[in-house]
C-alpha atoms as a PDB file:
ATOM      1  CA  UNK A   1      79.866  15.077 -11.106  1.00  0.00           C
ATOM      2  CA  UNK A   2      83.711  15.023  -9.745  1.00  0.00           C
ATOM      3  CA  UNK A   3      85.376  12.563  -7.862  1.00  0.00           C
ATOM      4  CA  UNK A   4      86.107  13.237  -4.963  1.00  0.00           C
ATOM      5  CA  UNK A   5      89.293  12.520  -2.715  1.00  0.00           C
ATOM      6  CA  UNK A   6      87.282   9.179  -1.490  1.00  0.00           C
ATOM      7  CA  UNK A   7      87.178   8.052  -5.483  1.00  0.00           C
ATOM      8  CA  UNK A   8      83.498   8.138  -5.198  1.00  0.00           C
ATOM      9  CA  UNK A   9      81.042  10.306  -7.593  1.00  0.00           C
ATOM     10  CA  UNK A  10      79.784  13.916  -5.149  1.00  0.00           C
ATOM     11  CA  UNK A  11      76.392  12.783  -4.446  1.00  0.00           C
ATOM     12  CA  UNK A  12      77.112   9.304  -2.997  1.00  0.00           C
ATOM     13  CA  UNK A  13      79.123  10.396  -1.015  1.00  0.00           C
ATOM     14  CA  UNK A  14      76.225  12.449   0.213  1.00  0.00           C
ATOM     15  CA  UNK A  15      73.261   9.876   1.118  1.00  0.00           C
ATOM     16  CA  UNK A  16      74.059   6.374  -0.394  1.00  0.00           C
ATOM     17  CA  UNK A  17      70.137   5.467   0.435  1.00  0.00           C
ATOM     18  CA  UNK A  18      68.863   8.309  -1.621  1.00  0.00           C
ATOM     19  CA  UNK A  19      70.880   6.948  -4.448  1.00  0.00           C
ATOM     20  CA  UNK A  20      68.328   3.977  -4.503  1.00  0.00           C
ATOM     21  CA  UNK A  21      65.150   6.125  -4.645  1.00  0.00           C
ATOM     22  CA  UNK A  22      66.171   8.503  -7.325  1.00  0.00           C
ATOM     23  CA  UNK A  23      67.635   7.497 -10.988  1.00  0.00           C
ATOM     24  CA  UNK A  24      68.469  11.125 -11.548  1.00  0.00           C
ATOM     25  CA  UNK A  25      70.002  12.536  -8.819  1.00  0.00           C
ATOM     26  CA  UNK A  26      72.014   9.344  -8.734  1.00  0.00           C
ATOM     27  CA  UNK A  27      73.445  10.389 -12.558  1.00  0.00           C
ATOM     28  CA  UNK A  28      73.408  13.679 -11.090  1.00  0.00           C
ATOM     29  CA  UNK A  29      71.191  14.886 -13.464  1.00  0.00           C
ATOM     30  CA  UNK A  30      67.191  16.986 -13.264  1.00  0.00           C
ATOM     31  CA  UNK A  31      64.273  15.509 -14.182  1.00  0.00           C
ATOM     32  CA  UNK A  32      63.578  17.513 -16.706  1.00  0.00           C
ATOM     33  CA  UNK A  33      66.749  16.205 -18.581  1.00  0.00           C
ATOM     34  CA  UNK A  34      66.632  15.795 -21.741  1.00  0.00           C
ATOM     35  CA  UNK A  35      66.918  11.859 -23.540  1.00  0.00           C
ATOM     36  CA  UNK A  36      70.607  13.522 -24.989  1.00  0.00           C
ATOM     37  CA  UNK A  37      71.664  14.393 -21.534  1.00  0.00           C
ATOM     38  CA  UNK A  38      71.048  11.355 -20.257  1.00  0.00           C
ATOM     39  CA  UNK A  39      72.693   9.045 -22.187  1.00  0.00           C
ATOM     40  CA  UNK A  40      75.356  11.731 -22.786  1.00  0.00           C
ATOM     41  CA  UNK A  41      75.948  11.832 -18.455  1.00  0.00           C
ATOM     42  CA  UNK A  42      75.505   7.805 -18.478  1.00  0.00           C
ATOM     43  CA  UNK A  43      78.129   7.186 -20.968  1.00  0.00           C
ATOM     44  CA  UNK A  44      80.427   9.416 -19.307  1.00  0.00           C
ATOM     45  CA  UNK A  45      79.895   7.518 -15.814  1.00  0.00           C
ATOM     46  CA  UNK A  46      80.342   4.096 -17.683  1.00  0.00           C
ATOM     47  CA  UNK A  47      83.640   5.692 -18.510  1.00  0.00           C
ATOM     48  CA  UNK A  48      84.427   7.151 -15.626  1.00  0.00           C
ATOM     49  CA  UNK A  49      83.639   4.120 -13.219  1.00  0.00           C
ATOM     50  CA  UNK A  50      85.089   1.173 -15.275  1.00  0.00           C
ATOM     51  CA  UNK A  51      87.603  -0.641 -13.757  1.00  0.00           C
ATOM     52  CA  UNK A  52      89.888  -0.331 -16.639  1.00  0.00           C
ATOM     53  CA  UNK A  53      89.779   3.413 -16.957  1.00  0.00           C
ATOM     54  CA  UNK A  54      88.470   5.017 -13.485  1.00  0.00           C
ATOM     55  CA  UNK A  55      92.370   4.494 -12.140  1.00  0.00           C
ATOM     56  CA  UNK A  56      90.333   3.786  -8.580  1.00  0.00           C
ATOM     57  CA  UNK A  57      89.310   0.510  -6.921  1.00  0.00           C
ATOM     58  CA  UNK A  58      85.906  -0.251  -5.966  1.00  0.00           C
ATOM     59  CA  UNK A  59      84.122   1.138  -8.317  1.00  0.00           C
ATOM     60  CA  UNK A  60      82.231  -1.821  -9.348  1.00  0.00           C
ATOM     61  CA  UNK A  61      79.248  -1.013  -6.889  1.00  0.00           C
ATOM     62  CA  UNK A  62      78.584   2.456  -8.078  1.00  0.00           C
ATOM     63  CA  UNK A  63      78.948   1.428 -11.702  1.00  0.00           C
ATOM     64  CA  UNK A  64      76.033  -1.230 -11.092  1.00  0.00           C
ATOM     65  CA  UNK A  65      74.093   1.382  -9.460  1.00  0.00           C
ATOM     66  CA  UNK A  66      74.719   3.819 -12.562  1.00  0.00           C
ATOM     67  CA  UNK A  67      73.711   1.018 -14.756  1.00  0.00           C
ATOM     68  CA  UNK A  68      70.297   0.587 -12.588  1.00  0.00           C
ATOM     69  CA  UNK A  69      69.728   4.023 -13.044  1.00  0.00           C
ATOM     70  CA  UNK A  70      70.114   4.357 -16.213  1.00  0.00           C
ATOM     71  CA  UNK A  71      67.516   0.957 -16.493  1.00  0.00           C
ATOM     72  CA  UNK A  72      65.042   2.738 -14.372  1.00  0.00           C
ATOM     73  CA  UNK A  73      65.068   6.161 -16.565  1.00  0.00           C
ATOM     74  CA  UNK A  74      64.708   3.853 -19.430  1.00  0.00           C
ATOM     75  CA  UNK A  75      62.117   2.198 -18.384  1.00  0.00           C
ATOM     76  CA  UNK A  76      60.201   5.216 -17.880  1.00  0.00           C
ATOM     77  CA  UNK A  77      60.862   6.537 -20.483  1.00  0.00           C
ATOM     78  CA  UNK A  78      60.103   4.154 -22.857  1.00  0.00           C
ATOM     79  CA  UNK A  79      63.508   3.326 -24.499  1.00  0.00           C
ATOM     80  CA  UNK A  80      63.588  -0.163 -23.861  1.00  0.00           C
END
């Protein structure tokens, strides 16, 4: 998942009210994942997005939606 020119991770830019229905497509990961993947994609986006790396304002909203995500996927899967 690239930023694009807006500073904003490819598939929010592409339907911000999906983003809130689906964990994975918000990490911009499958399903079928595996429990590596997803923390491997989730620390990369905490990297990414935080304000003291990222190098782009506002990312503070799509970093708390990453960090919902990654919650949710938890959740389900039983990490927590």
């Amino acid at each position: 998942m690239e930023l694009m020119g807006s500073g904003m991770p490819q598939p929010l830019n592409m339907n911000h009210q999906r983003a809130g229905l689906d964990a994975y497509w918000l990490l911009g990961l499958e399903k079928s994942a595996s429990d590596e993947e997803v923390r491997k994609r989730y620390r990369a986006l905490l990297h990414k997005l935080h304000p003291d790396t990222a190098g782009v304002e506002g990312t503070e909203r799509l970093l708390s939606l990453v960090i919902a995500a990654y919650g949710q996927i938890a959740k389900e899967r039983r990490w927590e």
